[in-house]
Protein backbone atom coordinates (compact mmCIF):
# COMPACT_ATOMS: atom_id res chain seq x y z
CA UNK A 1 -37.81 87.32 175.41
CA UNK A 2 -39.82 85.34 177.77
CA UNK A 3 -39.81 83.74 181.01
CA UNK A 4 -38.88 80.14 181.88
CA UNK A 5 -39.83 78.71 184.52
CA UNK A 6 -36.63 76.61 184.97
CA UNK A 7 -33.95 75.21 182.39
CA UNK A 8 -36.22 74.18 179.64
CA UNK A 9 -39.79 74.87 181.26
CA UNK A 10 -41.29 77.86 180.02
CA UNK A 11 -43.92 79.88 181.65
CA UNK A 12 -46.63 79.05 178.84
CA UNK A 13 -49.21 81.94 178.91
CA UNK A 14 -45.87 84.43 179.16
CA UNK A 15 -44.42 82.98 176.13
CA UNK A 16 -47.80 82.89 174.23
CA UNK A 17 -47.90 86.75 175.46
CA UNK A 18 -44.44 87.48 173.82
CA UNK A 19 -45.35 85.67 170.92
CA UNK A 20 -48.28 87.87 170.03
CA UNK A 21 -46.39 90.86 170.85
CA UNK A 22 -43.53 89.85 168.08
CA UNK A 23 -46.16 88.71 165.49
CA UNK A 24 -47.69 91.94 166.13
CA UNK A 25 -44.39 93.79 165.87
CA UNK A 26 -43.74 92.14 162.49
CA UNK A 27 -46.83 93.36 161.41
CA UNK A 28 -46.67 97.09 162.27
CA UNK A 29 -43.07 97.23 161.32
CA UNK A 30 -43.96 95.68 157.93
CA UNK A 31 -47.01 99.00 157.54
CA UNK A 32 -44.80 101.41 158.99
CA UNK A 33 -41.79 101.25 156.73
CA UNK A 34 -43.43 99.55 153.63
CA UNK A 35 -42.09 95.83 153.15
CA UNK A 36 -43.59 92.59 153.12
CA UNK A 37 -44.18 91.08 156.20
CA UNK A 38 -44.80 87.87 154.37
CA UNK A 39 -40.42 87.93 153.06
CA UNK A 40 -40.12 88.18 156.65
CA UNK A 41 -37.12 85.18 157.95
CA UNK A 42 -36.59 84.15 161.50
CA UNK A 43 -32.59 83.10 162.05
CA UNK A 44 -32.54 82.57 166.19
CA UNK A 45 -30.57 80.26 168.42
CA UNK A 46 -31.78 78.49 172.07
CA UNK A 47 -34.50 81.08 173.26
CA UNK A 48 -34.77 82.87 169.85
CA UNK A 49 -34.90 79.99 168.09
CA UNK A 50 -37.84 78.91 171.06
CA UNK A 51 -39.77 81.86 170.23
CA UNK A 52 -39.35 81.81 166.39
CA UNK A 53 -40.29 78.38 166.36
CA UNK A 54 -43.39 79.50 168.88
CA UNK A 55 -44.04 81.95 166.28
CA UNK A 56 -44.41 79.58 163.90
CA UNK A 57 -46.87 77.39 165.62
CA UNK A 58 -49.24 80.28 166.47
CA UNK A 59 -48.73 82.45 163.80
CA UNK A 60 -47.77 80.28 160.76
CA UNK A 61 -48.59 83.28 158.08
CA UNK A 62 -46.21 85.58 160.47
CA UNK A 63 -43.04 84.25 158.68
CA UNK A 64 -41.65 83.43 155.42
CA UNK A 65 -39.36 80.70 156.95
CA UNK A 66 -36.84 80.46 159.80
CA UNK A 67 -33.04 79.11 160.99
CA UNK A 68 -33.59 77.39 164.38
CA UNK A 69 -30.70 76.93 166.36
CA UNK A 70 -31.12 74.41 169.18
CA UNK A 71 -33.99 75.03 169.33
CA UNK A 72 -36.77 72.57 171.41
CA UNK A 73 -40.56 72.37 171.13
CA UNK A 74 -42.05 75.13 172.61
CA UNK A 75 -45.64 73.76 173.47
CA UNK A 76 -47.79 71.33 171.33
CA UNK A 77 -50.28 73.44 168.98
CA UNK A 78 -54.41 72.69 169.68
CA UNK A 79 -55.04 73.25 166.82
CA UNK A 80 -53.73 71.70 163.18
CA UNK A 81 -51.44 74.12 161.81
CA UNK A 82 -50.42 74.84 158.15
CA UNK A 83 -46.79 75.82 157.61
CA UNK A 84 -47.25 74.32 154.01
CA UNK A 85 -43.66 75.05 151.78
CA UNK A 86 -42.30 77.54 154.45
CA UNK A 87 -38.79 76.63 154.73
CA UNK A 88 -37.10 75.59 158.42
CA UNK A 89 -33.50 75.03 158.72
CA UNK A 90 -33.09 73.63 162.57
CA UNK A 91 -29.58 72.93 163.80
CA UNK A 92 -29.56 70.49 167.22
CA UNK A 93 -26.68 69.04 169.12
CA UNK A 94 -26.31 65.50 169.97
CA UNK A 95 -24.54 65.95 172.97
CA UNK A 96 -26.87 69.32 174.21
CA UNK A 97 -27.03 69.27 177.67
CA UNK A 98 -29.97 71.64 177.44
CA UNK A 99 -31.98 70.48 174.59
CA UNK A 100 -31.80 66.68 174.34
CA UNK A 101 -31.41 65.47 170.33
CA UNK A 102 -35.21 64.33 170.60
CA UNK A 103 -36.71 67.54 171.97
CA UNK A 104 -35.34 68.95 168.62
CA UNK A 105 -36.37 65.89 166.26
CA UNK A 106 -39.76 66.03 168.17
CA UNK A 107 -39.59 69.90 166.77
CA UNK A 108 -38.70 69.00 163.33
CA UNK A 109 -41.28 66.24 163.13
CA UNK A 110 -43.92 68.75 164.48
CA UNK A 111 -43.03 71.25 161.71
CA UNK A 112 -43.06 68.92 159.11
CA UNK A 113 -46.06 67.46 160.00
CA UNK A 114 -47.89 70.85 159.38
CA UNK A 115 -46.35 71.03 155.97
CA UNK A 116 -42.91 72.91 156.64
CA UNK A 117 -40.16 72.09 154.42
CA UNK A 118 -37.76 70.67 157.46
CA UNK A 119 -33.94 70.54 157.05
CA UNK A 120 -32.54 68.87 160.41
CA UNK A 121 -29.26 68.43 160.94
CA UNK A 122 -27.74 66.82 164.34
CA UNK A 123 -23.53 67.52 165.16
CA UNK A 124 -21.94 65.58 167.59
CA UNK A 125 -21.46 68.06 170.71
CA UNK A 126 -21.07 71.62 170.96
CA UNK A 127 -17.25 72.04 170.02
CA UNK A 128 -16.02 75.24 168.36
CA UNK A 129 -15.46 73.74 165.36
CA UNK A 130 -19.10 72.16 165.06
CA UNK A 131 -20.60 74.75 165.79
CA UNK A 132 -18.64 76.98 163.27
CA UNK A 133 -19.86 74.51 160.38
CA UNK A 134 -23.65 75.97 162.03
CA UNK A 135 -22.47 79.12 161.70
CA UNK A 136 -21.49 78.38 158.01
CA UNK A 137 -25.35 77.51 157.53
CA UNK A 138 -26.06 80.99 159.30
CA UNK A 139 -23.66 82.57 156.84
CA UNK A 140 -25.87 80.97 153.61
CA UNK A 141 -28.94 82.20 155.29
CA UNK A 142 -27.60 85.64 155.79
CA UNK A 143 -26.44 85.90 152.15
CA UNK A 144 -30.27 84.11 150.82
CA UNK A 145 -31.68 86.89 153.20
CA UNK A 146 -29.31 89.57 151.71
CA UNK A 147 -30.67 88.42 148.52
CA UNK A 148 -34.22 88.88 149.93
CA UNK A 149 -33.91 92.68 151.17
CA UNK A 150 -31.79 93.38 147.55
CA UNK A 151 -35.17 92.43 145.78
CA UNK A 152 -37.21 93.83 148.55
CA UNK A 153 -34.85 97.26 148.08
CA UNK A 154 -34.65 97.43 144.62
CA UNK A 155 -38.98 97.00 144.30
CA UNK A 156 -38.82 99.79 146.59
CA UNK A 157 -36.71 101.91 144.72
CA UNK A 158 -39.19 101.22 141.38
CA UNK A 159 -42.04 102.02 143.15
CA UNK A 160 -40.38 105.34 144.44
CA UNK A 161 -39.49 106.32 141.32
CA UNK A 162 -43.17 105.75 140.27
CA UNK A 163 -44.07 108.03 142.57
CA UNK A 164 -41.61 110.77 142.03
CA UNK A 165 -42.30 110.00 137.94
CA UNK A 166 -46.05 110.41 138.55
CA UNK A 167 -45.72 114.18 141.16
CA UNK A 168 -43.11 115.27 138.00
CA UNK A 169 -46.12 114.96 135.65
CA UNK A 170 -48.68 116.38 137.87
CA UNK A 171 -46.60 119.33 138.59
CA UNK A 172 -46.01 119.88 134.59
CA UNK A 173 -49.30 119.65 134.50
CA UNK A 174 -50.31 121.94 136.66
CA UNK A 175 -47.66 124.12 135.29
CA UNK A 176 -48.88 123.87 131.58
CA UNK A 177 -52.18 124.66 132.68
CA UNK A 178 -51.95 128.40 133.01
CA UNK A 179 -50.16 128.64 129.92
CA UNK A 180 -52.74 126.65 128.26
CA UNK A 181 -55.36 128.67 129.87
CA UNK A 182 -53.95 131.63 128.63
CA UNK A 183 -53.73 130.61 124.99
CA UNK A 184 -57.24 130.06 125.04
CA UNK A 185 -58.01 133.44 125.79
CA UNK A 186 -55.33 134.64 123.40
CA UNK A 187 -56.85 133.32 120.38
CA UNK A 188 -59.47 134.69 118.11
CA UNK A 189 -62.81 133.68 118.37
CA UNK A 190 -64.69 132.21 115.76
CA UNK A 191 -67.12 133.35 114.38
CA UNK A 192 -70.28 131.68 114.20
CA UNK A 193 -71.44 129.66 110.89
CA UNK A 194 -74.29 131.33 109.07
């Protein structure tokens, strides 16, 4: 990912760095095997849900939406930033003893303030059993995802068929077109009106 400088301090202009490089990622990935980069969901926890939310911040048109989990504010933007509908589910722990409760409501209330749709939702420590309920949330997100690559696959599959449809006609076509050729020279003249 990215180097911190200590628990919870990150080395800024590395971070910014790996940010690019992921937005960039997304974006060749997306042109290299033909899906939309814009469908595209982050689901991270601690540093990948630092550098999703990072992503967000810097690149807000990089991702469709993203599952944050204990995550904390990455850096403050410069610049307003419109996340306008893009939906952010962000799981934080009251007890963290990494990511204080406000880091993550700080988070939240940065998100929402640049138009993300912000679900927050605080548990009371980090006990296997809490954080199975977060995994439960993970689980939803997986299936909506699922849901997401089914529609991405099966527009995929239309527009290959397209294409094999459209190479089937061309080659009849090309196929027909000695025959037709050669019924052209077959036939009789006409003669010409007097």
């Amino acid at each position: 990912f990215f180097r911190r400088l200590a628990e919870g301090v990150f080395d800024l202009p590395d971070l910014h760095a790996r940010t690019t490089q992921l937005a960039e990622f997304i974006t060749e990935a997306a042109r290299e095997y033909g899906f939309d980069a814009g469908r595209v969901y982050a689901v991270g926890f601690s540093n990948g849900a630092n550098i999703a939310a990072s992503l967000l911040l810097s690149y807000p048109r990089a991702l469709a939406g993203a599952v944050l989990l204990r995550p904390m504010v990455p850096f403050a933007p410069d610049a307003p930033v419109d996340l306008t509908g893009r939906p952010v589910f962000i799981a934080a722990g009251e007890d963290d003893p990494v990511v204080p409760r406000e880091n993550s409501e700080r988070l939240a209330a940065l998100l929402q303030s640049a138009g993300a749709d912000v679900t927050l939702r605080n548990t009371r420590g980090l006990t296997p059993a809490e954080f199975a309920v977060e995994i439960g949330n993970i689980e939803i997100a997986n299936y909506l995802l699922a849901q997401e690559r089914a529609q991405l696959r099966a527009q995929q599959t239309a527009k290959e068929r397209q294409r094999t449809q459209a190479k089937s006609d061309k080659a009849a076509a090309k196929k027909s077109e000695p025959a037709r050729a050669q019924t052209r020279k077959e036939a009789p003249e006409k003669a010409p009106d007097k």
